[in-house]
Protein backbone atom coordinates (compact mmCIF):
# COMPACT_ATOMS: atom_id res chain seq x y z
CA UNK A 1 0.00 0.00 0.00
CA UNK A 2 1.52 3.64 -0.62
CA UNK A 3 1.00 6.49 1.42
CA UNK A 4 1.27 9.93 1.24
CA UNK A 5 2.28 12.16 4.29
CA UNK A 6 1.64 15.63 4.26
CA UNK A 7 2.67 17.44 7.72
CA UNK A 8 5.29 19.99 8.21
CA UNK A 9 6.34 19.13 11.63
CA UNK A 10 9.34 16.48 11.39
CA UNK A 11 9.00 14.51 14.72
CA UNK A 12 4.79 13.89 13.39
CA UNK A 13 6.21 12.77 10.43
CA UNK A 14 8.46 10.11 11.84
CA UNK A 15 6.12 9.16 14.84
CA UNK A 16 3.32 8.46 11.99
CA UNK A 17 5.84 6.79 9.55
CA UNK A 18 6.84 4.20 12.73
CA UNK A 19 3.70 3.58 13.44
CA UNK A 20 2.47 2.73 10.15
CA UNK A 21 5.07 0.63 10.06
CA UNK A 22 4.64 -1.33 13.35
CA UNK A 23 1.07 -1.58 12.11
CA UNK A 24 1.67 -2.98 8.97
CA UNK A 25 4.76 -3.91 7.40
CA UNK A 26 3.31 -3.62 3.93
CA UNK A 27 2.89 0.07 4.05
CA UNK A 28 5.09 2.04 1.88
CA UNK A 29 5.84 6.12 2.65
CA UNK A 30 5.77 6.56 -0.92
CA UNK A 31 6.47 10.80 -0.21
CA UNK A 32 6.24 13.37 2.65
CA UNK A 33 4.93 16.77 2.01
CA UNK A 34 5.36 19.80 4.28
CA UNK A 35 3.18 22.43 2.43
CA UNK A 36 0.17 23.16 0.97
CA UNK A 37 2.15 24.16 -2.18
CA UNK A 38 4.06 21.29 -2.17
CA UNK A 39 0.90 18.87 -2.48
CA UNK A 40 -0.56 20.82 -4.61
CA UNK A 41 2.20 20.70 -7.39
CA UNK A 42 2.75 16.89 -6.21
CA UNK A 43 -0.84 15.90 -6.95
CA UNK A 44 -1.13 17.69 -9.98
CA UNK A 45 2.31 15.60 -11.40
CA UNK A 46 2.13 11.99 -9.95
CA UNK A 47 -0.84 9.47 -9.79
CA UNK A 48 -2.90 8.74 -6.60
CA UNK A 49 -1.09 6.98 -3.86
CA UNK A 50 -4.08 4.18 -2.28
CA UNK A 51 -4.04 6.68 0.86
CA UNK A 52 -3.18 9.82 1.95
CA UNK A 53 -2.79 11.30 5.86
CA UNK A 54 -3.22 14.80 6.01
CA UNK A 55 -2.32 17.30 8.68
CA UNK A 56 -5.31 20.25 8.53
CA UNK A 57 -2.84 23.02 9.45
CA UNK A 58 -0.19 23.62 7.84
CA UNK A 59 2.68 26.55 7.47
CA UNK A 60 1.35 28.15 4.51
CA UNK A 61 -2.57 27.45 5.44
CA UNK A 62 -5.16 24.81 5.28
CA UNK A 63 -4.54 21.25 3.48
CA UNK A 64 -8.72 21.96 2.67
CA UNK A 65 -6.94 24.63 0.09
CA UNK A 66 -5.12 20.93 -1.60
CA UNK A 67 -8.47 20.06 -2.61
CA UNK A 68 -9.24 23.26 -4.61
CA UNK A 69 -5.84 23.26 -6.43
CA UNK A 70 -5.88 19.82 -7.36
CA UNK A 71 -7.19 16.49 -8.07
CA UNK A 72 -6.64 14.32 -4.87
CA UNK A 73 -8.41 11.00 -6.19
CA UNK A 74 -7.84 9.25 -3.18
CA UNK A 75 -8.83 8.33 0.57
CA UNK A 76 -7.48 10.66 3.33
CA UNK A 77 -7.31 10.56 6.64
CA UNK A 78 -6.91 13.87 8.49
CA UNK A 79 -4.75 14.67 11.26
CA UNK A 80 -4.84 17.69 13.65
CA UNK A 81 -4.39 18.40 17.15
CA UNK A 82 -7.59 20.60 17.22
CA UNK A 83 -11.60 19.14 15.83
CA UNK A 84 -13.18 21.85 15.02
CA UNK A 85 -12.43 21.12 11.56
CA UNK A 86 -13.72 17.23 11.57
CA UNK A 87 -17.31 18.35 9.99
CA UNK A 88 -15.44 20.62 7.50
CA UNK A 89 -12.70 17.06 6.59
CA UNK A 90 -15.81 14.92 6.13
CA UNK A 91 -17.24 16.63 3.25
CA UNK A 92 -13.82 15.78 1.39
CA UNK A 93 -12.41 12.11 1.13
CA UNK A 94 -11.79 11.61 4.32
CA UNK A 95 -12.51 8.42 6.01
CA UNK A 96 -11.41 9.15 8.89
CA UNK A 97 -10.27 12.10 11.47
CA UNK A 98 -7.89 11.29 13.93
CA UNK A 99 -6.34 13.93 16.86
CA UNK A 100 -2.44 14.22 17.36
CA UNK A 101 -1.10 12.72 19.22
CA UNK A 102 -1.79 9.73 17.13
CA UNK A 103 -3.17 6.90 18.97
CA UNK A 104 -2.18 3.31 17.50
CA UNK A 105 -5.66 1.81 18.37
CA UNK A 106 -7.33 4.37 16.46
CA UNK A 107 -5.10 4.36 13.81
CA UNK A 108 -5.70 0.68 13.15
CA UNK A 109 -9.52 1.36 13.14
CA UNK A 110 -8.93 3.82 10.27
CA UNK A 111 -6.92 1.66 8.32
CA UNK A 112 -9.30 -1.34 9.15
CA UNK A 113 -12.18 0.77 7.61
CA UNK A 114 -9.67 2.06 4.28
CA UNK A 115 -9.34 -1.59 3.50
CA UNK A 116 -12.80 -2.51 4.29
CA UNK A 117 -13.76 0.27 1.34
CA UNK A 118 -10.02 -1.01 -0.91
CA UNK A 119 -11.88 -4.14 -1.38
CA UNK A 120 -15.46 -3.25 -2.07
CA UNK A 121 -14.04 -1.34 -5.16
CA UNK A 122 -12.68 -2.88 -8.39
CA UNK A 123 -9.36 -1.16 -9.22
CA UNK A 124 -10.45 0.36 -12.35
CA UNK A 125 -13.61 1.61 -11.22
CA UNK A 126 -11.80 2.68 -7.56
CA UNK A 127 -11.51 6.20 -8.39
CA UNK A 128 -15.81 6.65 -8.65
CA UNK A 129 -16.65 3.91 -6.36
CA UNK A 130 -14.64 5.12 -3.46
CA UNK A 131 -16.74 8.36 -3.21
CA UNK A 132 -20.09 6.80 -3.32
CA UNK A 133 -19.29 4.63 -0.34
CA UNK A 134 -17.85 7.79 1.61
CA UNK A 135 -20.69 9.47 0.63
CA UNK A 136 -22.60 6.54 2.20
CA UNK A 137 -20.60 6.01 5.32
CA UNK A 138 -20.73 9.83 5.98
CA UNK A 139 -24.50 9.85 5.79
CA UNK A 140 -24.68 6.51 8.11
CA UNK A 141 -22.39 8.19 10.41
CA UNK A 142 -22.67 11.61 10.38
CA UNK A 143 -20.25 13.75 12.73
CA UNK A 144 -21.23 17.32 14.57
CA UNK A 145 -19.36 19.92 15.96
CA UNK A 146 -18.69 19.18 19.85
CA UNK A 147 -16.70 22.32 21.19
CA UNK A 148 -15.70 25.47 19.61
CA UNK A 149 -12.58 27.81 20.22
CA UNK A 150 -13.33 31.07 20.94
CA UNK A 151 -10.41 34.20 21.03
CA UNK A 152 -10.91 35.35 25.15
CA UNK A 153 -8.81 38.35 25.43
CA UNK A 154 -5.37 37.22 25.54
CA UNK A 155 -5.98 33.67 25.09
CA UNK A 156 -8.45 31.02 23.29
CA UNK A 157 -10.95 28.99 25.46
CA UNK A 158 -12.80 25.81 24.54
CA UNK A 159 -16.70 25.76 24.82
CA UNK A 160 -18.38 22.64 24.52
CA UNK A 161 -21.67 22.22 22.84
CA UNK A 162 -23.12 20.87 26.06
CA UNK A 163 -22.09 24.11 27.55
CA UNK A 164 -23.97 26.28 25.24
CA UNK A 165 -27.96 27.47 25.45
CA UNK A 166 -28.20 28.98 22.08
CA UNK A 167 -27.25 30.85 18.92
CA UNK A 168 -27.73 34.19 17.59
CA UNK A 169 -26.65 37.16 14.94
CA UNK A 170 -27.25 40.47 15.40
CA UNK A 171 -25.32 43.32 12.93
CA UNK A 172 -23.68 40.61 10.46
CA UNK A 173 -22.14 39.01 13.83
CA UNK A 174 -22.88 35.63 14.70
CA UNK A 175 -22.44 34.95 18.85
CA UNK A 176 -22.78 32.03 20.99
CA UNK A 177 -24.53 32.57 24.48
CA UNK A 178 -23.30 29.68 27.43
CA UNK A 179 -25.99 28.52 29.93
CA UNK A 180 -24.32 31.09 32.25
CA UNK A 181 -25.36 33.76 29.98
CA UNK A 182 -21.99 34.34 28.61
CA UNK A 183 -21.76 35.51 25.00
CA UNK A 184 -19.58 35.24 22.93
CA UNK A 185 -18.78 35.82 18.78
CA UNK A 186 -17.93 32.49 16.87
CA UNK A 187 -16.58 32.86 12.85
CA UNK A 188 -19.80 31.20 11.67
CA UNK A 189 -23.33 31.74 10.29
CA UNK A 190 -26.01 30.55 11.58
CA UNK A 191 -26.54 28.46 8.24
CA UNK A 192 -23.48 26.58 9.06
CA UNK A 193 -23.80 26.03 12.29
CA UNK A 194 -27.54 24.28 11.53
CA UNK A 195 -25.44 22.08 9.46
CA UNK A 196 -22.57 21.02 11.81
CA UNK A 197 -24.94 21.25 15.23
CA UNK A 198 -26.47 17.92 15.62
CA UNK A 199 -30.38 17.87 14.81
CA UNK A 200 -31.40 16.46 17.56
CA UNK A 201 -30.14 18.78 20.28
CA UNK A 202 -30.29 22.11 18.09
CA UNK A 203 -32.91 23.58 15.57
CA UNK A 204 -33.30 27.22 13.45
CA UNK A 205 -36.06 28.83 15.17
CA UNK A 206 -35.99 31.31 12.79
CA UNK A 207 -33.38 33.87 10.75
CA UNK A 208 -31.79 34.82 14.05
CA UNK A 209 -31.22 32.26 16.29
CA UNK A 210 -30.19 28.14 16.51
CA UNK A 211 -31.50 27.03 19.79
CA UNK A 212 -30.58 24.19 21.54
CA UNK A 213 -33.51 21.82 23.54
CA UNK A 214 -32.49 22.52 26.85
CA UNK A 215 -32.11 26.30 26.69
CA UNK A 216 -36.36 26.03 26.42
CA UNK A 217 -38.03 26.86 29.28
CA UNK A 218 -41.67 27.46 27.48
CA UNK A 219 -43.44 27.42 24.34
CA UNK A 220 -46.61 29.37 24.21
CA UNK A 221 -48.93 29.33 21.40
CA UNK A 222 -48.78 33.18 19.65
CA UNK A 223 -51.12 35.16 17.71
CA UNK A 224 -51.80 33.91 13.93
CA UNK A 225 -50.68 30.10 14.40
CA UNK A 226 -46.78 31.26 15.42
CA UNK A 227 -45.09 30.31 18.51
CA UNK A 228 -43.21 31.87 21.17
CA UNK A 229 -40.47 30.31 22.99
CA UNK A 230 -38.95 31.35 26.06
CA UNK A 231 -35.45 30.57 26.82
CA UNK A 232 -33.96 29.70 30.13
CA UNK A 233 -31.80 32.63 32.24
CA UNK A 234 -32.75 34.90 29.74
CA UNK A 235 -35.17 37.99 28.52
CA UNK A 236 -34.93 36.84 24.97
CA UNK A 237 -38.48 35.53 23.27
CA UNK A 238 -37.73 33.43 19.83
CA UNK A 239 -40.63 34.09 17.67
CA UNK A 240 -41.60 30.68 15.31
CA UNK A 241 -43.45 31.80 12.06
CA UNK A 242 -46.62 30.13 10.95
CA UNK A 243 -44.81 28.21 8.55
CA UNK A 244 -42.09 26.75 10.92
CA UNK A 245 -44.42 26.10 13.83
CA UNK A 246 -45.21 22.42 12.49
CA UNK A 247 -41.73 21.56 12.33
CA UNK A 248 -41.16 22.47 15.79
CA UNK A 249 -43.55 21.02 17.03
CA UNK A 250 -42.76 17.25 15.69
CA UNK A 251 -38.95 18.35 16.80
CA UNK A 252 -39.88 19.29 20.42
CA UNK A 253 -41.82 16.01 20.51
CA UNK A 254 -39.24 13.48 19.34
């Protein structure tokens, strides 16, 4: 099997390439890249390796930019030492997401699964088959975001999506506010964040705010078949159109 590496710190690069090879002796470091301009201009000049691991940040920017420079026909498997990209890697090839430092149980899991897909394709159809069945496994497995870093002053602090009542923007800002009524601005929209919260703990109440379930502390029916809901610790009423009020409804009773 050859792999691709592309990480720019050296001591990653050997722990990975050590444990590939304590994993399985048939691996093959076929390169190691340390850029995003470096992949890019490899990619575009050699074939597909069978798998590539992938380090999100990297000195010159994000390995997502790879993907919009060139063809990368292949499985990859992220690494980073931060998730709050995981929901971003998933809508690429990845087939898995693993956090540095590498652990060698997890690592065999993700190559379990690459040759679980390896074989379900025939080599010349690999190329196409490969990202129906990510497609599929995504959608069977879907992954949302579970903590966010936020710039605090001086510093970045990790919120975790338990931690957090609900979602709003106000003047083409988007902020998060904590249970503790702590608010804070995240670099997101509310349209993505409906996409990487999970469903089943948030919903779009309406243009201006994501809410999750357990910031409700009422619903009350409101005047021309809209709701009103009233959210814990706070003065803030979420109006629900006409249109959306069904939806909610079925949601809130799940």
């Amino acid at each position: 099997m050859k792999v691709v590496i592309v990480e720019d710190e050296l001591p990653s690069v050997r722990a990975l390439e050590k444990l590939l090879q304590e994993t399985d002796a048939n691996i093959l470091v076929a390169e190691t890249l340390d850029s995003v301009a470096s992949a890019v201009a490899w990619f575009q000049a050699n074939p597909a390796p069978d798998l590539v691991f992938m380090d999100i940040q990297l000195g010159d920017g994000l390995s997502f930019e790879i993907f919009e420079r060139a063809k990368v026909e292949c499985p990859v498997i992220f690494t980073t030492a931060y998730d709050e990209y995981a929901i971003r890697a998933f809508k690429l090839n990845s087939i898995d997401y693993l956090l540095k430092p590498v652990n060698p149980a997890e690592l065999v899991h993700s190559l379990e699964k690459f040759k679980t897909i390896h074989k379900l394709c025939e080599p010349r159809q690999r190329s196409v088959d490969i990202q129906s069945i990510l497609k599929s496994i995504q959608l069977q497995h879907p992954t949302y975001r579970s903590r966010f870093l936020i710039p605090y002053r001086d510093q970045f602090i990790s919120i975790l999506v338990e931690e957090i009542s609900y979602f709003f923007s106000e003047h083409k800002n988007t902020y998060l506010v904590t249970r503790e009524q702590k608010k804070h601005i995240v670099d997101s929209t509310l349209e993505t964040l409906e996409a990487e919260l999970d469903p089943r703990i948030f919903f779009r109440a309406n243009r201006q705010y994501v809410v999750s379930y357990p910031a409700i502390a009422a619903v009350h029916s409101f005047f021309n078949g809209k709701l009103k809901i009233y959210l814990r610790g706070s003065n803030e009423e979420v109006i629900i159109s006409r249109e959306r009020a069904a939806s909610v409804k079925a949601w809130l009773d799940r």
